[in-house]
Protein backbone atom coordinates (compact mmCIF):
# COMPACT_ATOMS: atom_id res chain seq x y z
CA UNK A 1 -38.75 -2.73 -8.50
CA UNK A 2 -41.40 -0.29 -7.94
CA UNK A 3 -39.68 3.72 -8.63
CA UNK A 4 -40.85 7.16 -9.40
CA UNK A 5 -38.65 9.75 -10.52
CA UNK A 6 -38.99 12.64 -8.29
CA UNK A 7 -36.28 14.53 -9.79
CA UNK A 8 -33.44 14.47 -12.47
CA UNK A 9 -30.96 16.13 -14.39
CA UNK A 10 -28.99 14.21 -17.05
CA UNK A 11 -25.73 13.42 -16.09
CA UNK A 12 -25.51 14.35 -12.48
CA UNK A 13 -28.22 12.91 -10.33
CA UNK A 14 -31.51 11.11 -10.41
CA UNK A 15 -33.75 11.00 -7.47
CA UNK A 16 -36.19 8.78 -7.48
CA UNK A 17 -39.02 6.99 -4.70
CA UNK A 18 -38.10 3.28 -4.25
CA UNK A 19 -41.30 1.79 -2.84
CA UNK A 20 -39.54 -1.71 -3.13
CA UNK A 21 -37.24 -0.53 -0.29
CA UNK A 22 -39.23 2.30 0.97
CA UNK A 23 -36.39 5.14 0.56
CA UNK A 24 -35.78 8.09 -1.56
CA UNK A 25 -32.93 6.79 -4.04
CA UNK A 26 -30.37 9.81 -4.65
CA UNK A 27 -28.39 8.09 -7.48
CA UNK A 28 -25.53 10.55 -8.25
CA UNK A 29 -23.64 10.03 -11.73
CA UNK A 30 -21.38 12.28 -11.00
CA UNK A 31 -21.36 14.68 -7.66
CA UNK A 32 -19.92 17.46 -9.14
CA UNK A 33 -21.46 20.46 -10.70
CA UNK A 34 -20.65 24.05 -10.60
CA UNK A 35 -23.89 25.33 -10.88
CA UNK A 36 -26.96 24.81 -8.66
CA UNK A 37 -27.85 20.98 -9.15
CA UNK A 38 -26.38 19.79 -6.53
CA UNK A 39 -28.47 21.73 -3.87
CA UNK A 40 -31.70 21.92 -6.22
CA UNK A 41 -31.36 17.78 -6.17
CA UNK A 42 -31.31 17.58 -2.75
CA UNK A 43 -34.23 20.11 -2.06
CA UNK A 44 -36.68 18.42 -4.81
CA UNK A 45 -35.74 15.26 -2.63
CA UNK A 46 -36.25 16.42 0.77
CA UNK A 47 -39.70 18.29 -0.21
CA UNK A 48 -40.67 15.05 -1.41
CA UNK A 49 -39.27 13.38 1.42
CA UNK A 50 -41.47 15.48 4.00
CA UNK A 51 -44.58 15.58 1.63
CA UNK A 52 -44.67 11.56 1.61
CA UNK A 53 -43.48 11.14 5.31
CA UNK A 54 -40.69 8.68 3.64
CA UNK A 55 -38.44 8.14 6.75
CA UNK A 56 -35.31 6.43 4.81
CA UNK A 57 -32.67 8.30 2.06
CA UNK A 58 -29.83 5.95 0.08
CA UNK A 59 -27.47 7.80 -1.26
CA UNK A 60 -25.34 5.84 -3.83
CA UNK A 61 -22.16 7.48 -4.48
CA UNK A 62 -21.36 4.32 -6.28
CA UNK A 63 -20.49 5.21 -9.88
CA UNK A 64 -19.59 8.92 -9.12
CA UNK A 65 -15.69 9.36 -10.14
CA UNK A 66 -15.89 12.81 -9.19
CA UNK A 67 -16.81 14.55 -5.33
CA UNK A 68 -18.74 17.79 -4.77
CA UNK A 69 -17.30 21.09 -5.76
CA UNK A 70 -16.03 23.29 -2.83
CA UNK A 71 -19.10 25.05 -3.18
CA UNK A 72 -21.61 22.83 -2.62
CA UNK A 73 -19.40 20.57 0.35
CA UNK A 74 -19.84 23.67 1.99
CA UNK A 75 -22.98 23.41 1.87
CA UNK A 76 -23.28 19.71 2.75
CA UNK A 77 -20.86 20.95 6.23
CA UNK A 78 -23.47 23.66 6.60
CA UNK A 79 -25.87 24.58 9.15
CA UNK A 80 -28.46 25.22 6.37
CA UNK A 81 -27.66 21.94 4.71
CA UNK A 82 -28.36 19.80 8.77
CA UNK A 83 -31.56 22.10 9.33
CA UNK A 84 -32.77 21.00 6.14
CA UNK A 85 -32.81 17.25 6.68
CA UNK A 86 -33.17 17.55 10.15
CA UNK A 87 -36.75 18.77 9.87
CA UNK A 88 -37.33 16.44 7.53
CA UNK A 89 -39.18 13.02 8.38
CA UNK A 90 -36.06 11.32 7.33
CA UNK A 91 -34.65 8.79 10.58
CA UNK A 92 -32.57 6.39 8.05
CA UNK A 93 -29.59 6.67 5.88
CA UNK A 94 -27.69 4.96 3.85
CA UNK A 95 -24.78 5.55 1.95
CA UNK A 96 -23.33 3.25 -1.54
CA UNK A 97 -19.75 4.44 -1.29
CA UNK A 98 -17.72 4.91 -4.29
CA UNK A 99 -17.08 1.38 -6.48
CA UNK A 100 -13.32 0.67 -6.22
CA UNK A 101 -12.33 2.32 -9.86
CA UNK A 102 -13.53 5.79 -8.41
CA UNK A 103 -10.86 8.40 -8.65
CA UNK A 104 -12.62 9.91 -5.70
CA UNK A 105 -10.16 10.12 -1.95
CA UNK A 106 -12.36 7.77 -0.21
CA UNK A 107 -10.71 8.29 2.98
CA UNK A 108 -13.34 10.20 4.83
CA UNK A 109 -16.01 7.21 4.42
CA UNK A 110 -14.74 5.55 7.58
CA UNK A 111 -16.33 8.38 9.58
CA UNK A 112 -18.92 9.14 7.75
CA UNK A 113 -21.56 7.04 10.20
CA UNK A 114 -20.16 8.89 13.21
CA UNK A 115 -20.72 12.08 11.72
CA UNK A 116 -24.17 11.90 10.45
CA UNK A 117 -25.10 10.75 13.62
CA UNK A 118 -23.13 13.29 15.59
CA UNK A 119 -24.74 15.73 12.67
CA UNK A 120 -28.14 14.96 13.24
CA UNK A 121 -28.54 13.36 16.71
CA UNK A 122 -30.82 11.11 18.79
CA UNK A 123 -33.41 8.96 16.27
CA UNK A 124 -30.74 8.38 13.42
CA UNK A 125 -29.47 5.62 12.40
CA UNK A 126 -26.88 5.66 9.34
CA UNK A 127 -25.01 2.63 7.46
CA UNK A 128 -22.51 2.61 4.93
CA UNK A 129 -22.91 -0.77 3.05
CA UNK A 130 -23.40 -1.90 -0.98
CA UNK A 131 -25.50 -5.08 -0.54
CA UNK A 132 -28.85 -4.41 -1.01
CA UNK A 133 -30.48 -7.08 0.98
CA UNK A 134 -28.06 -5.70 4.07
CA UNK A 135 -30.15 -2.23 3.38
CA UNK A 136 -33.14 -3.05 2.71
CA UNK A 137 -32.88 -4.79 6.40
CA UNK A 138 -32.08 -1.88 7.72
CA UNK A 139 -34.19 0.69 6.50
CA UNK A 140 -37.12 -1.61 7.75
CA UNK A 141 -35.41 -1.77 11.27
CA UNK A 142 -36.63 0.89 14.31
CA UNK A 143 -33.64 3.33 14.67
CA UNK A 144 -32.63 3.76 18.25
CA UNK A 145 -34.56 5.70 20.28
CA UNK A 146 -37.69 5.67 18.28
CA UNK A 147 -41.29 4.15 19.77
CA UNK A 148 -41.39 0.58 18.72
């Protein structure tokens, strides 16, 4: 597996390029910080994101016991927060819910799909899945409504 660290902060998040699957990795360790990692992780990735024309983003969620501070869901709800990746090159993503020890409520991963695409419209495509295989199928597949 081919990576590059594009960003990091011990104990919270690593981002990193995945050239093996062609997507910006956002591995979170833990999603909740009460400072400004949160946002400053998702920035580095995004300006990396639209500097590289890199069209897919996994998110893996997958080892995180513990969900984003009030704070920054409001920002993921926020207008700010859809602007930003919806300027972005980014047509792709997937999400690596939390393993089945979390301690996270997991209950609002059944809609997640819905509402990124209701979120951030015509030319997304978004998949919740774990198997890697499964993803990296996906993120080489045309969205919807993109030129073939």
């Amino acid at each position: 597996m081919t990576q590059q660290v594009v960003h990091s902060q011990t104990g919270l998040v690593d981002v990193l390029w995945r050239q093996d699957i062609g997507a910006v990795h956002v591995k979170w360790h833990t999603e909740y910080d009460e400072g400004d990692g949160v946002q400053n992780a998702v920035r580095a990735a995004v300006r990396f994101v639209i500097e590289n024309k890199i069209r897919n983003w996994l998110v893996d969620i997958s080892d995180s016991d513990h969900a984003l501070s009030d704070k920054d869901y409001a920002w993921v709800s926020s207008d700010e927060f859809r602007a930003l990746i919806g300027q972005s090159t980014l047509r792709r993503f997937v999400m690596i819910p939390p393993g089945p020890d979390s301690k996270q409520d997991t209950s609002w991963i059944a809609g997640w799909e819905r509402n990124t695409l209701n979120n951030f419209g015509n030319g997304i495509a978004a998949k919740v899945s774990s198997d890697m295989a499964e993803i990296s199928a996906f993120f080489a597949s045309e969205p919807a409504g993109e030129n073939q």
